[in-house]
Protein backbone atom coordinates (compact mmCIF):
# COMPACT_ATOMS: atom_id res chain seq x y z
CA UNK A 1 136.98 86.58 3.94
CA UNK A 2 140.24 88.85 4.55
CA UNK A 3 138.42 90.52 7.50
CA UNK A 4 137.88 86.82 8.97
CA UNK A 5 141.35 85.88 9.02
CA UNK A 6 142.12 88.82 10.21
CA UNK A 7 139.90 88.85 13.52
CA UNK A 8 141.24 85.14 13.89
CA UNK A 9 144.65 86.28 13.65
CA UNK A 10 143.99 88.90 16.51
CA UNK A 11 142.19 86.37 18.75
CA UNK A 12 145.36 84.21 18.64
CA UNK A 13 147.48 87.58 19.07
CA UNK A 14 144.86 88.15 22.58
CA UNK A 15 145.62 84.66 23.43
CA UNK A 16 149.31 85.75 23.45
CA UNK A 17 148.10 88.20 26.34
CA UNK A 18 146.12 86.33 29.05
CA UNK A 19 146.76 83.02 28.54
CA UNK A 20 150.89 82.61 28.94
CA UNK A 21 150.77 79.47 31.06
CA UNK A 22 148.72 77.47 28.57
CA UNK A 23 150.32 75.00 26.39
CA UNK A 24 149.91 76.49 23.20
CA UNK A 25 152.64 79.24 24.34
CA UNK A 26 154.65 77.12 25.59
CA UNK A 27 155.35 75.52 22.23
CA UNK A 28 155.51 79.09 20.40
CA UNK A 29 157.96 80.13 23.11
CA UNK A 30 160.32 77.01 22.45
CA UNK A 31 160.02 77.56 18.70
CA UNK A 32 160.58 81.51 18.45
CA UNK A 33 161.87 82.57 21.91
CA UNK A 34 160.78 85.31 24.25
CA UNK A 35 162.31 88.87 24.20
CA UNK A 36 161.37 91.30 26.64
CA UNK A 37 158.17 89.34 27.81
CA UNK A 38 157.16 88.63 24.37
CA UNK A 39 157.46 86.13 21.57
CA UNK A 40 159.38 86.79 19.00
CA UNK A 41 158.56 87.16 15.11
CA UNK A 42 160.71 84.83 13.86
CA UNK A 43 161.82 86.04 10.97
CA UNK A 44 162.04 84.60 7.71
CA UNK A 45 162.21 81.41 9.33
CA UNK A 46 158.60 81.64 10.86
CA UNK A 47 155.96 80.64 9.68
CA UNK A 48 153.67 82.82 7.14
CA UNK A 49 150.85 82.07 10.11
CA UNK A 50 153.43 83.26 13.04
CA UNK A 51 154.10 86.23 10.63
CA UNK A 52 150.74 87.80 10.44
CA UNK A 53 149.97 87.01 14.20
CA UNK A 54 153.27 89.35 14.87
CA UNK A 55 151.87 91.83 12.32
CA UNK A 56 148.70 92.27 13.76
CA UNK A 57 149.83 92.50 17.41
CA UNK A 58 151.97 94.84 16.10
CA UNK A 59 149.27 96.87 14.69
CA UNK A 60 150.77 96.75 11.36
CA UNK A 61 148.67 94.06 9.24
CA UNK A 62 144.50 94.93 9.67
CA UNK A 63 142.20 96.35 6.99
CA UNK A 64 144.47 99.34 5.73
């Protein structure tokens, strides 16, 4: 189950790449900002979803 979420987590965090004009960024961009030509974590104020989306883009979260 763990390595499910996980490769749904990283097809939202491709999304992030090729797909900036769609809606769906638009929203995460109003609600956590863009820094640098990215979106930011958020922080302890985003969500626990937003969170592991960051982490994974980030290389950090995965199967370790």
């Amino acid at each position: 189950m763990r390595e499910f979420n996980i490769s749904l987590l990283g097809k939202w965090c491709w999304r992030m790449f090729v797909d900036i004009r769609g809606l769906w960024f638009r929203v995460l961009a109003a609600r956590y900002a863009v820094e640098g030509g990215r979106l930011k974590e958020g922080g302890r104020t985003g969500s626990s979803w937003w969170r592991e989306i960051s982490k994974i883009c980030d290389g950090v979260g995965g199967l370790g």
